[in-house]
N, C-alpha and C. Protein backbone atom coordinates (compact mmCIF):
# COMPACT_ATOMS: atom_id res chain seq x y z
N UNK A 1 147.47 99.36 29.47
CA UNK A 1 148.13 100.04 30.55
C UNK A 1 149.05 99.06 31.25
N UNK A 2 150.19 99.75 31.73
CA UNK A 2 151.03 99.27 32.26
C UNK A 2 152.08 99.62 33.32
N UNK A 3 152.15 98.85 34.23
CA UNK A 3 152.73 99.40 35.81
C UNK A 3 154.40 99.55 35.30
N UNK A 4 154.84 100.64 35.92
CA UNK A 4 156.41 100.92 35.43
C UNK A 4 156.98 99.89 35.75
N UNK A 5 156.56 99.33 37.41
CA UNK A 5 157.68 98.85 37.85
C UNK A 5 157.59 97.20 37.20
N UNK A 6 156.76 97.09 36.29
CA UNK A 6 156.42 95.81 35.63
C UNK A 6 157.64 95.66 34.57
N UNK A 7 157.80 96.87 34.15
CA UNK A 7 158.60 97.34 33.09
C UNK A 7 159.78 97.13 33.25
N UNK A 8 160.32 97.67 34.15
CA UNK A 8 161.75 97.51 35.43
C UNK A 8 161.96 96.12 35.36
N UNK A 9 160.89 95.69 35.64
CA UNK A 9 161.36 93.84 36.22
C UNK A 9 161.29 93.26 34.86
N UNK A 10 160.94 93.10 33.98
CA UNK A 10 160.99 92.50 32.70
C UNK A 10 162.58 92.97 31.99
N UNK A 11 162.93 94.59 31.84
CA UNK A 11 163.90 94.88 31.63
C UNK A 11 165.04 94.32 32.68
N UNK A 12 164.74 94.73 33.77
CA UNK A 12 165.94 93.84 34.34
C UNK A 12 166.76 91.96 34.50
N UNK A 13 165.12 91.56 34.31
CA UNK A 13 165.66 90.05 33.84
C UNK A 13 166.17 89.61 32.54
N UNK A 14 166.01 90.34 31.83
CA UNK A 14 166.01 90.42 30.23
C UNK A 14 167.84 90.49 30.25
N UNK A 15 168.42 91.86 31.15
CA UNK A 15 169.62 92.13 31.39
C UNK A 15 170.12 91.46 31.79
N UNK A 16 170.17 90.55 32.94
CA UNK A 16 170.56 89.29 33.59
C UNK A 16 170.70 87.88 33.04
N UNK A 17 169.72 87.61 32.33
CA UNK A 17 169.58 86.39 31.99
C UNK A 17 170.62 86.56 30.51
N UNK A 18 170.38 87.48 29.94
CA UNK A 18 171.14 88.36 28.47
C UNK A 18 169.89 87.54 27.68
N UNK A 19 168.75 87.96 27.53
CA UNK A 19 167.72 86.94 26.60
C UNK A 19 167.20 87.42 25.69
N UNK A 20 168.41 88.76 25.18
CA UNK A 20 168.28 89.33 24.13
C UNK A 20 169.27 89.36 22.88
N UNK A 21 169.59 89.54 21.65
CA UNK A 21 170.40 89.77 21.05
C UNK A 21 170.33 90.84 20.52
N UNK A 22 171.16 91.64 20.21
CA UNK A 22 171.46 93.54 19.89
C UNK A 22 170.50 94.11 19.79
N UNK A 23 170.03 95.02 19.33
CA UNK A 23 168.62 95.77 19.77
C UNK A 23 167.40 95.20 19.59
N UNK A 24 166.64 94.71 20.33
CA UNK A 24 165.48 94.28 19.99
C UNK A 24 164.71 95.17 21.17
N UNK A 25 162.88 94.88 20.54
CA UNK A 25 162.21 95.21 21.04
C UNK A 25 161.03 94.36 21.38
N UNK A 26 160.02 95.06 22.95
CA UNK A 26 159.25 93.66 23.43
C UNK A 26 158.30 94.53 23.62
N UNK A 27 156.96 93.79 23.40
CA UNK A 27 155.68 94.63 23.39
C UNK A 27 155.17 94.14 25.06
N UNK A 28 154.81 94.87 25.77
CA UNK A 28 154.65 94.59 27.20
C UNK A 28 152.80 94.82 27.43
N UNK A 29 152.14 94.26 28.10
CA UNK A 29 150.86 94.64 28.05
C UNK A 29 150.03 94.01 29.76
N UNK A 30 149.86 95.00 30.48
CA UNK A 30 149.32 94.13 31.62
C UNK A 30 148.25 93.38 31.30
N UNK A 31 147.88 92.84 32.53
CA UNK A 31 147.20 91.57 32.72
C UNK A 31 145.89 91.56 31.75
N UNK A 32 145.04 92.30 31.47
CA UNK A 32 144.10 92.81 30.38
C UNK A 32 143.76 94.22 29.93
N UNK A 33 143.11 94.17 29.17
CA UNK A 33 143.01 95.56 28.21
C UNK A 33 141.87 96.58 29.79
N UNK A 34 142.55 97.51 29.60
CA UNK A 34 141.63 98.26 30.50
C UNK A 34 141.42 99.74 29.74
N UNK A 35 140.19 100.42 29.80
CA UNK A 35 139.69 101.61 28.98
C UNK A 35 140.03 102.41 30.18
N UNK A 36 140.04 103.76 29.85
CA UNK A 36 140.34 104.67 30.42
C UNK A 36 139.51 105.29 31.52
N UNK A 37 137.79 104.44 31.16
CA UNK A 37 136.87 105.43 32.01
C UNK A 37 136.99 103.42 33.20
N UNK A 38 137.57 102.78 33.02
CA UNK A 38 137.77 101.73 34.34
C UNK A 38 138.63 101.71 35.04
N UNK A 39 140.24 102.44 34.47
CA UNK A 39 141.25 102.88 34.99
C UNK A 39 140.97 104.32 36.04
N UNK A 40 139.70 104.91 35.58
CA UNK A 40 139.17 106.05 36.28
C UNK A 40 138.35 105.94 37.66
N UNK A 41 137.46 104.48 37.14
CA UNK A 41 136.63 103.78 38.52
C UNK A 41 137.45 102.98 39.33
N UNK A 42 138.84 102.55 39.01
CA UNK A 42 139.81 101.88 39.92
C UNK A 42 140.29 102.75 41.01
N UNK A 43 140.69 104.23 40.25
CA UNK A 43 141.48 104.77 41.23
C UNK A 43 140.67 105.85 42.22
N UNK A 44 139.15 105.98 41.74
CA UNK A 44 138.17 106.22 42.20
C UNK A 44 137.68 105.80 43.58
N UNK A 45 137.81 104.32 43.46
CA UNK A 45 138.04 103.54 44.60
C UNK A 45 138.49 103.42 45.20
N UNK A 46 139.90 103.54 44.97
CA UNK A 46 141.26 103.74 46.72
C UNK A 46 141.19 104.88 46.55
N UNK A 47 140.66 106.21 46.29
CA UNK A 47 140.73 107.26 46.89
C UNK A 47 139.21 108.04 47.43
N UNK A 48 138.39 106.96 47.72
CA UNK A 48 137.41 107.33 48.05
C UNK A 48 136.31 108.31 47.13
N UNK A 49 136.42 108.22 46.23
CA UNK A 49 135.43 108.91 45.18
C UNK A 49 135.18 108.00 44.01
N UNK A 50 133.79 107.09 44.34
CA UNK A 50 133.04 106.25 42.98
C UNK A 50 132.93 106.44 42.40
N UNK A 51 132.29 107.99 42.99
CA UNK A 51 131.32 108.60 41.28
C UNK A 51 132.59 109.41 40.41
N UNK A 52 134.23 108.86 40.85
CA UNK A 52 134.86 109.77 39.77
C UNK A 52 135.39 109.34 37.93
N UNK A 53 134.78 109.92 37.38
CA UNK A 53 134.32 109.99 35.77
C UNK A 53 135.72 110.35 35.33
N UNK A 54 135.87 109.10 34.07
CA UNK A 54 136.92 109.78 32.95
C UNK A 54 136.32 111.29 32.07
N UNK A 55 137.03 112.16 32.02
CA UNK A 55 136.72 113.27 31.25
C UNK A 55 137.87 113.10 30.24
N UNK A 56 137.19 113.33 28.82
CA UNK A 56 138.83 113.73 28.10
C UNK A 56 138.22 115.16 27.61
N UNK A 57 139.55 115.45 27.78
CA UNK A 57 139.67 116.91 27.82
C UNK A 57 140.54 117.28 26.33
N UNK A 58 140.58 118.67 25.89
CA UNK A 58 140.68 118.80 24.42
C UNK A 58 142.37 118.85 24.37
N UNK A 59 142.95 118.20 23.73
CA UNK A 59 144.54 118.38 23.40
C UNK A 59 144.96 119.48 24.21
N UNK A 60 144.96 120.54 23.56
CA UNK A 60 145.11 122.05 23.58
C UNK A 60 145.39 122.25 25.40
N UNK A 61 143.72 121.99 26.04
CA UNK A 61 144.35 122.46 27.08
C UNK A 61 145.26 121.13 28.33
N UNK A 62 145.36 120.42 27.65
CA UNK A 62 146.03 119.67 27.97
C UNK A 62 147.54 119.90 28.00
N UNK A 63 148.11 120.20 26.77
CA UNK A 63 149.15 120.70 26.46
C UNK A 63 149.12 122.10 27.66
N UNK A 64 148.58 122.78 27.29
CA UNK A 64 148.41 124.01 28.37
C UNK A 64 148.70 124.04 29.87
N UNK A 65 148.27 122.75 30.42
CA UNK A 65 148.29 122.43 31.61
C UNK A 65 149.57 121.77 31.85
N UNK A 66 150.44 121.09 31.50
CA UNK A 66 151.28 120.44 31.59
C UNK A 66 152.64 121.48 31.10
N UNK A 67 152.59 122.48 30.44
CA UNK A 67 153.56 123.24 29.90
C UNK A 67 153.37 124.34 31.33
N UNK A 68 152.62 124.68 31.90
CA UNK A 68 152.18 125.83 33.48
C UNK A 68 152.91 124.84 34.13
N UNK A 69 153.05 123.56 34.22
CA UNK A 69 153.49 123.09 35.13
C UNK A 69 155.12 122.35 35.01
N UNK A 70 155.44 122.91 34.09
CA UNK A 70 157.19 122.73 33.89
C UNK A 70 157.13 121.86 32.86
N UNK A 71 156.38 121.31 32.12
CA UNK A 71 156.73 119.73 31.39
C UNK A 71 157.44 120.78 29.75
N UNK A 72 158.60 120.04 29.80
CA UNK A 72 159.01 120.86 28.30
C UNK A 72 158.39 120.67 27.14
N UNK A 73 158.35 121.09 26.11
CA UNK A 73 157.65 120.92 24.75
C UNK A 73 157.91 119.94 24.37
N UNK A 74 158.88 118.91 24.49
CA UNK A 74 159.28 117.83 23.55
C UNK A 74 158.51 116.53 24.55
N UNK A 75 157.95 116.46 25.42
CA UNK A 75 157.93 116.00 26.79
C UNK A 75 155.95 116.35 26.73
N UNK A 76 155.62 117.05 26.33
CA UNK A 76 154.44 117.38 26.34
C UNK A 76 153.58 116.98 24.82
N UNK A 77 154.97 117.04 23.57
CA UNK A 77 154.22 116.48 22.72
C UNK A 77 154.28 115.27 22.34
N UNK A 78 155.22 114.13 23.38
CA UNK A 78 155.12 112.90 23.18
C UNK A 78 154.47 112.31 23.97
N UNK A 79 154.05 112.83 25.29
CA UNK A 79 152.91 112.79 25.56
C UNK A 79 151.50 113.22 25.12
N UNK A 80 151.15 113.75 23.98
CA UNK A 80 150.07 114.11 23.39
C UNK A 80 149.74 113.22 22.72
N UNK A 81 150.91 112.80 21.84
CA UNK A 81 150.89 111.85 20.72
C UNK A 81 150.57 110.36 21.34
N UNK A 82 151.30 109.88 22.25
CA UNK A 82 150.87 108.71 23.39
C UNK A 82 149.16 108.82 23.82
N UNK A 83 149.10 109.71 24.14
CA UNK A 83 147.25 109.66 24.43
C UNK A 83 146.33 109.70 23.35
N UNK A 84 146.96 110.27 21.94
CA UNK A 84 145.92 110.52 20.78
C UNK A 84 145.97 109.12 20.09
N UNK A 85 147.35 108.30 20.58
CA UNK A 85 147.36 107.18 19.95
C UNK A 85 146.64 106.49 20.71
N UNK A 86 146.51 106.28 22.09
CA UNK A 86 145.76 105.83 23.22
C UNK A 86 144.23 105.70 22.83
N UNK A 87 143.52 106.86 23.03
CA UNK A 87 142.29 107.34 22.56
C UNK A 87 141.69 107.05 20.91
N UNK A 88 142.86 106.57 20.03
CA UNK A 88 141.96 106.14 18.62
C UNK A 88 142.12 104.33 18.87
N UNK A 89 142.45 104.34 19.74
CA UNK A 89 141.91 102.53 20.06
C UNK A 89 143.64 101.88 19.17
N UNK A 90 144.47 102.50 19.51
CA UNK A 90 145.65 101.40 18.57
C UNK A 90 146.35 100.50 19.52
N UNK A 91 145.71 100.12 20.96
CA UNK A 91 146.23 99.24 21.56
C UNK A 91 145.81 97.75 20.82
N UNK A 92 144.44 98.00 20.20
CA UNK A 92 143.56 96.74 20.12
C UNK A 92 144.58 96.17 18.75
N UNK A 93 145.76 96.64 18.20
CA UNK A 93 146.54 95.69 17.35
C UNK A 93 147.63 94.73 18.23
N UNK A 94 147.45 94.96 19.46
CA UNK A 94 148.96 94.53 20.14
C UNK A 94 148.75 92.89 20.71
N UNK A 95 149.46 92.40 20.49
CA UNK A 95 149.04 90.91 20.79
C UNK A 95 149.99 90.34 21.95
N UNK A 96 148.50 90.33 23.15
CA UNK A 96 149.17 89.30 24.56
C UNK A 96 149.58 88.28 24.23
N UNK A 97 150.90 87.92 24.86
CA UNK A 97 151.38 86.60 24.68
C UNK A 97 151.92 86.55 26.11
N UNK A 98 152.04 85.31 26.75
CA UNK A 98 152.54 84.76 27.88
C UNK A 98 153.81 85.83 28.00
N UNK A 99 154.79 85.84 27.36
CA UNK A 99 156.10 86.68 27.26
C UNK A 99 155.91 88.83 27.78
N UNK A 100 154.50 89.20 26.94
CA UNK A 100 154.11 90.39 26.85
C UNK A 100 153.24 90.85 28.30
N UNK A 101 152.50 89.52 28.33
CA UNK A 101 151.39 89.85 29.72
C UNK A 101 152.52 90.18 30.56
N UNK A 102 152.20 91.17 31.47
CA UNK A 102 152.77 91.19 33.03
C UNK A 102 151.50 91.22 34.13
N UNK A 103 152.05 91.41 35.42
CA UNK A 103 151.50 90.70 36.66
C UNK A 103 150.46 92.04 36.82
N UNK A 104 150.68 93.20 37.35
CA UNK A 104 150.12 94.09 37.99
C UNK A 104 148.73 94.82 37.10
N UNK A 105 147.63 94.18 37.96
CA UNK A 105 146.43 94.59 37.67
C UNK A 105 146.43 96.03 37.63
N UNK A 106 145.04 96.59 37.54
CA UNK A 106 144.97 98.30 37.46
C UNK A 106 144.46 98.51 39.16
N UNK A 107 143.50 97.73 39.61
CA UNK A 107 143.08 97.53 41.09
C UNK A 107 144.59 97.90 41.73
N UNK A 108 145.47 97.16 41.36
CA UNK A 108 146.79 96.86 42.69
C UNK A 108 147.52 97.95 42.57
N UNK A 109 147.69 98.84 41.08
CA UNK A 109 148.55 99.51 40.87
C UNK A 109 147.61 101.01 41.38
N UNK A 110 146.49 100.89 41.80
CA UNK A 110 145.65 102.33 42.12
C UNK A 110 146.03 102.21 42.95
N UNK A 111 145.87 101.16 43.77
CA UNK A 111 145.91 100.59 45.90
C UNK A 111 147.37 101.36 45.70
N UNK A 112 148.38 100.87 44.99
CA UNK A 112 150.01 100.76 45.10
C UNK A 112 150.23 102.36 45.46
N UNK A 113 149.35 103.39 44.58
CA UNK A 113 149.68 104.64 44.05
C UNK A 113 148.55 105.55 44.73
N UNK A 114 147.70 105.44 45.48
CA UNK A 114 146.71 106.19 46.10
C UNK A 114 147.10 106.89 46.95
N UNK A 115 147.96 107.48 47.15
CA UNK A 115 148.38 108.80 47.47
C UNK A 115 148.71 109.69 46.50
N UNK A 116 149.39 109.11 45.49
CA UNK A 116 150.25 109.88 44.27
C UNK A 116 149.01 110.22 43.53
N UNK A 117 147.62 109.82 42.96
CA UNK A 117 146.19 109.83 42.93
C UNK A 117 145.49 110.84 43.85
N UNK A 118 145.72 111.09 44.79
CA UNK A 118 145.04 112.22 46.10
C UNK A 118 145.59 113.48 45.50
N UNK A 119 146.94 113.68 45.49
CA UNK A 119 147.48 114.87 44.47
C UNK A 119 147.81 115.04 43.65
N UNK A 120 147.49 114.41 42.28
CA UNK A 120 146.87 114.23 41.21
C UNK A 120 145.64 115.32 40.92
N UNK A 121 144.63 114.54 41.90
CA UNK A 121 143.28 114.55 41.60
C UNK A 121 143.49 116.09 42.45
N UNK A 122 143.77 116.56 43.41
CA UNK A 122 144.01 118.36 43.62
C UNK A 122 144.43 119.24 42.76
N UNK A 123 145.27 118.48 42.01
CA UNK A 123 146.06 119.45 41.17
C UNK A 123 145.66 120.06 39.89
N UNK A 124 144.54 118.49 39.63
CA UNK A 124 144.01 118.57 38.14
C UNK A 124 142.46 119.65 38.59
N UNK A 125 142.15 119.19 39.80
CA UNK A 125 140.62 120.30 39.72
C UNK A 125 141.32 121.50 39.89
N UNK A 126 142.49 121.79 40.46
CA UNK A 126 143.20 123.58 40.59
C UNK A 126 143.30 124.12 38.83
N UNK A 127 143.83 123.15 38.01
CA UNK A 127 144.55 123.46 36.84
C UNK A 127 144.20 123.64 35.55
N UNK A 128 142.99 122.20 35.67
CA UNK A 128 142.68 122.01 34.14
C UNK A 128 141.30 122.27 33.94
């Protein structure tokens, strides 16, 4: 997992400095590997609910939920494909290197986003 705005700042120095040559690509990876049900007890925590549990929920109504809520088909199935790749463990080929690590823990980026998390977490017990 990884904070956008980690993303932003790597892309933007990259642009500046020019520390690229014609298309290349950079594997980005925060500070350590975090599973989905600790990314769940992080944001659990700045929003006042411990006991809140990763659930994965079945494709289908996933897709379902996100298409009720405007996300287009092309937009919903690359997001499907991102989580099914997520969920069969294919991060564990990606290799941290000083260059790839970035700064923003999962702790800082819940604290950062715990509001955007408050209605989140309304929307998903209304929806899914």
């Amino acid at each position: 997992m990884i904070a956008a705005r980690d993303v932003a700042e790597f892309a933007a120095k990259s642009m500046v400095e020019l520390s690229f040559k014609g298309v290349t690509a950079q594997v980005l990876l925060g500070p350590s590997n975090v599973s989905m049900a600790e990314a769940t007890h992080s944001i659990g925590k700045v929003i006042g609910n411990e006991e809140l549990k990763y659930v994965q929920i079945p494709y289908e109504n996933l897709k379902l939920a996100l298409s009720r809520k405007g996300a287009t088909e092309n937009v919903v199935s690359e997001y499907i494909e991102m989580t099914e790749w997520y969920n069969k463990g294919s991060m564990a080929n990606l290799v941290r290197t000083e260059t790839s690590t970035t700064k923003t823990t999962i702790d800082d980026f819940a604290v950062r986003n715990s509001e955007i998390f408050k209605g989140i977490g309304a929307w998903a017990a209304a929806n899914i």
